[in-house]
Protein backbone atom coordinates (compact mmCIF):
# COMPACT_ATOMS: atom_id res chain seq x y z
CA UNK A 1 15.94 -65.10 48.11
CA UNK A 2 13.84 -65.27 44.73
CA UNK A 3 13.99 -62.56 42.74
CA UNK A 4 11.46 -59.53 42.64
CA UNK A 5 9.07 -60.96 40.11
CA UNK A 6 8.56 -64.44 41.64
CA UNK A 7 5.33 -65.41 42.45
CA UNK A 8 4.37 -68.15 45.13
CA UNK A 9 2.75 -71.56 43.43
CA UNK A 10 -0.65 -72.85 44.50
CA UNK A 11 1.41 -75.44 46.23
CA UNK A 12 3.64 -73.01 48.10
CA UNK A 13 0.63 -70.62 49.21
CA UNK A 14 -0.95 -73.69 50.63
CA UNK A 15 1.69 -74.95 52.62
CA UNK A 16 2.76 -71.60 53.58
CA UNK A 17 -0.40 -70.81 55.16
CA UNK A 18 -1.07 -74.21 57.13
CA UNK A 19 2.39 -73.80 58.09
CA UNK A 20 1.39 -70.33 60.06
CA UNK A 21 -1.52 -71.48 60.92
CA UNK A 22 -0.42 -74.45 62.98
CA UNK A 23 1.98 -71.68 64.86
CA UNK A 24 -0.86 -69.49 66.09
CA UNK A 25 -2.96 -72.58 66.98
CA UNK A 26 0.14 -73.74 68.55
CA UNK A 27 1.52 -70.54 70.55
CA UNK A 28 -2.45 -70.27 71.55
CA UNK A 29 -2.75 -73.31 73.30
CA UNK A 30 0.76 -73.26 74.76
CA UNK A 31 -0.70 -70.47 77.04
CA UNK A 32 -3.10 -70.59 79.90
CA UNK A 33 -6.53 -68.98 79.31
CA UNK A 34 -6.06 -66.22 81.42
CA UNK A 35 -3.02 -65.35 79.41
CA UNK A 36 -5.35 -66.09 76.41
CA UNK A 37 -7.37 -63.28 77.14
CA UNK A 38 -5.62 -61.05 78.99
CA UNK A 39 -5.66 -57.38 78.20
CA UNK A 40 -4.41 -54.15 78.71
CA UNK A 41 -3.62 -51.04 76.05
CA UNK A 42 -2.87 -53.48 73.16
CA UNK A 43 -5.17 -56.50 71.78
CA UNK A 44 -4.54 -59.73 73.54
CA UNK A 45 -4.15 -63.08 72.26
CA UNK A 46 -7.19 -63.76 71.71
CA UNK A 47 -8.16 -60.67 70.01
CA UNK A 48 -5.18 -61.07 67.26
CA UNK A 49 -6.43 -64.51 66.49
CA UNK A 50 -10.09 -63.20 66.26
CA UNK A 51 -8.67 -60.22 64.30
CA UNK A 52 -7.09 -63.13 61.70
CA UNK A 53 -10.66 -64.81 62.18
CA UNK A 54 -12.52 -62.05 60.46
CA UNK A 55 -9.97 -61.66 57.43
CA UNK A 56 -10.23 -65.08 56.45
CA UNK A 57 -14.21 -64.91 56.73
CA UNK A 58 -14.56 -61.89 54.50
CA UNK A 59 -11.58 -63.20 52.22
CA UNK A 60 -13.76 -66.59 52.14
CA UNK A 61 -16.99 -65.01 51.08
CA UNK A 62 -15.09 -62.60 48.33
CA UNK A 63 -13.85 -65.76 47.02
CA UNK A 64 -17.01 -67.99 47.70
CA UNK A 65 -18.90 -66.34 44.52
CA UNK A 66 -18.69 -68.04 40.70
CA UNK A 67 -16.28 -67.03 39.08
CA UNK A 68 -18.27 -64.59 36.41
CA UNK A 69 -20.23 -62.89 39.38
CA UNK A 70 -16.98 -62.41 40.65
CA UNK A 71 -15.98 -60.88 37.35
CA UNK A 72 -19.36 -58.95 37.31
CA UNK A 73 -18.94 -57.51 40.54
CA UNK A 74 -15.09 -56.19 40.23
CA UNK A 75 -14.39 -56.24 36.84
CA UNK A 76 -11.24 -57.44 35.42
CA UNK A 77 -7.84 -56.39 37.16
CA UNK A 78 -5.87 -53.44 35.83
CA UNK A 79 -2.47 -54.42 37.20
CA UNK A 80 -0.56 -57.59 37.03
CA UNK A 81 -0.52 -59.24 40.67
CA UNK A 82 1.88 -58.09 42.91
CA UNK A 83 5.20 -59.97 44.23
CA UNK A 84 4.55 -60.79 47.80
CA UNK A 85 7.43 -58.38 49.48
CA UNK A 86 6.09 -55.57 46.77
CA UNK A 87 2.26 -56.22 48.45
CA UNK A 88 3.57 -56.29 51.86
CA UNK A 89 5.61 -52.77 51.53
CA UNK A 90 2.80 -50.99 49.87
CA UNK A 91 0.23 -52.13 52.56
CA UNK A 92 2.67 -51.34 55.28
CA UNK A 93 3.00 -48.00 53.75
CA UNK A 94 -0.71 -47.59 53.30
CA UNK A 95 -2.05 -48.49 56.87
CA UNK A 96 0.98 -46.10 58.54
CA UNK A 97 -0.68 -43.15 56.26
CA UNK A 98 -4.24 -44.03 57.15
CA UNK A 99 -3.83 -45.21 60.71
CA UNK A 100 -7.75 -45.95 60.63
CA UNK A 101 -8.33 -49.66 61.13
CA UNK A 102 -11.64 -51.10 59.65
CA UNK A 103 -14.22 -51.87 62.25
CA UNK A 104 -15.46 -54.55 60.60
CA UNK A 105 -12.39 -56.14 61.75
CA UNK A 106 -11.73 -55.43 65.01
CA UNK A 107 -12.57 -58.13 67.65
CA UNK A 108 -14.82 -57.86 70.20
CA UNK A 109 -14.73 -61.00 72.54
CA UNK A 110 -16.47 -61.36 75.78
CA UNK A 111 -13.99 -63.91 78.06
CA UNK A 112 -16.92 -64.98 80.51
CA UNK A 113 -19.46 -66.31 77.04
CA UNK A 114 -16.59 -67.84 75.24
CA UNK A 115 -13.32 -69.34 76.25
CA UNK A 116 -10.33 -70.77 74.21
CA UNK A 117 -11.29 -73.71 73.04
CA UNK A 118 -14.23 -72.09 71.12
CA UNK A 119 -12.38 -69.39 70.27
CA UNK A 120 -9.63 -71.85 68.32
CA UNK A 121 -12.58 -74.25 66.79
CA UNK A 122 -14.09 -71.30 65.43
CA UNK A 123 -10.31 -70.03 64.18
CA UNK A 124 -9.62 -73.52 62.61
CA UNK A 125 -13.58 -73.90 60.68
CA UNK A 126 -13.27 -70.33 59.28
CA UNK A 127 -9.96 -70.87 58.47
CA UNK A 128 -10.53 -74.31 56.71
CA UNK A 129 -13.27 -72.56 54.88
CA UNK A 130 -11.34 -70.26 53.65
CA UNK A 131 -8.38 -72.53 52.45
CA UNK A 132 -10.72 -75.51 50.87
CA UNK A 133 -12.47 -72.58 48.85
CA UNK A 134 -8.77 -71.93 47.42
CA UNK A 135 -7.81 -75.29 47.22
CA UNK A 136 -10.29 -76.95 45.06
CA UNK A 137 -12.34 -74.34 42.67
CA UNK A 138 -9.27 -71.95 42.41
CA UNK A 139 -6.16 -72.82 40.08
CA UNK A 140 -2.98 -71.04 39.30
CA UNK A 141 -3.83 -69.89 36.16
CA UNK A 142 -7.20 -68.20 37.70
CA UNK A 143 -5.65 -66.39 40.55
CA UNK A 144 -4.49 -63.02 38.62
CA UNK A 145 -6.95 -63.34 37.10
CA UNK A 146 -9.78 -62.07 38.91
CA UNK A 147 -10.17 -59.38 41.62
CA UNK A 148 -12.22 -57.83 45.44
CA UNK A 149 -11.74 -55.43 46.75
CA UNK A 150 -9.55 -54.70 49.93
CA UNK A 151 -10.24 -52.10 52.67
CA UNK A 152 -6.84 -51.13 52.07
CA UNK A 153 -5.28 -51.93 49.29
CA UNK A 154 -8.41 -51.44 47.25
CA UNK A 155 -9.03 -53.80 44.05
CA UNK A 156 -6.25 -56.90 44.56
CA UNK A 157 -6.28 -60.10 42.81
CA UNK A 158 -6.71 -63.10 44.23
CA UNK A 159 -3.19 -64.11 44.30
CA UNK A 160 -2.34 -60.48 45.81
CA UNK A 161 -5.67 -61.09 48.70
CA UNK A 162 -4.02 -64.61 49.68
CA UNK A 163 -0.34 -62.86 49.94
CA UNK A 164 -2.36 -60.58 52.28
CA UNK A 165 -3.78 -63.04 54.49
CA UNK A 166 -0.14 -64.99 54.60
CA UNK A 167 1.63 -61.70 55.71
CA UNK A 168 -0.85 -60.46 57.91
CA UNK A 169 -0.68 -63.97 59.77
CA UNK A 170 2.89 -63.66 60.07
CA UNK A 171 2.59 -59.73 61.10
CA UNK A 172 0.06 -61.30 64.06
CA UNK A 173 1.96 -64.12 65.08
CA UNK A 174 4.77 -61.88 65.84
CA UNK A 175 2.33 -59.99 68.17
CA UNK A 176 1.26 -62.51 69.60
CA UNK A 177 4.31 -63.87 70.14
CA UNK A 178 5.59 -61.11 72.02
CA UNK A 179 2.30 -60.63 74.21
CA UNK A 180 2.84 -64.45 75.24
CA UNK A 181 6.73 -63.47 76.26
CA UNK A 182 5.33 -60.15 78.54
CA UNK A 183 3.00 -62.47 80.50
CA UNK A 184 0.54 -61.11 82.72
């Protein structure tokens, strides 16, 4: 395990995240539609991979900006970024004392105007977005250096917002994972 103060490359962010990636895409199609979609008290399938949907769109168009508006509109960060397991304790800690998800982010899908194949060409264009806006016009040397805000971690650099999406993937795929093994 590295230590404490290890910080994931460029390099290891990117491959990290297609590597999750291809796991949702590929628990999502290894179910039937009606699995896809089905819900009771918790958020199905499909509303998890929505759920990821909308974090990479807003992370996208935090990160779409020039660099100096950017800078303009969050100022310069006030911390050094964040190891990835230090990120992913304090916002566990933070959303079990706030318990009050952002409703910009919850799902809302309607199963008879949409189906799954939409649903996971719409997952894989946001999400390729999202990843080409890192991959070519942001470098290592630029990530801790600028920050945006996050609905609950507040101001987080960009290295510290992409450890959030890669965690919060992982956190989903586990759901999802186990609403595929309860079956209908």
């Amino acid at each position: 395990m590295p230590p404490k103060d290890y910080h994931l490359s460029k390099f290891q962010i990117l491959n990290s995240m297609d590597s999750i990636v291809e796991e949702l895409v590929r628990l999502s199609n290894s179910v039937k539609e009606e699995q896809f979609f089905h819900k009771n008290d918790k958020w199905s399938i499909a509303e998890n991979l929505e759920h990821i949907r909308l974090s990479f769109l807003t992370s996208w168009k935090k990160m779409f900006w020039p660099k100096f508006i950017i800078r303009r509109l969050n100022g310069k960060p006030d911390h050094d970024s964040l190891p990835y397991e230090m990120l992913e304790e304090s916002f566990q800690k933070k959303t079990e004392e706030t318990q009050d998800p952002c409703k910009q982010y919850e799902p809302h899908i309607d199963p008879g105007t949409t189906n799954k194949e939409k649903m996971l060409d719409q997952f894989q264009g946001t999400y390729n977005r999202f990843m080409n806006e890192f991959r070519y016009y942001w470098e290592d040397e630029h990530i801790d250096h600028y920050q945006v805000s996050h609905p609950v971690l507040g101001k987080v650099t960009i290295r510290e917002l992409l450890y959030f999406n890669l965690f919060h993937c992982w956190e989903h795929f586990r759901i999802m994972r186990h609403r595929k093994s309860e079956g209908l």
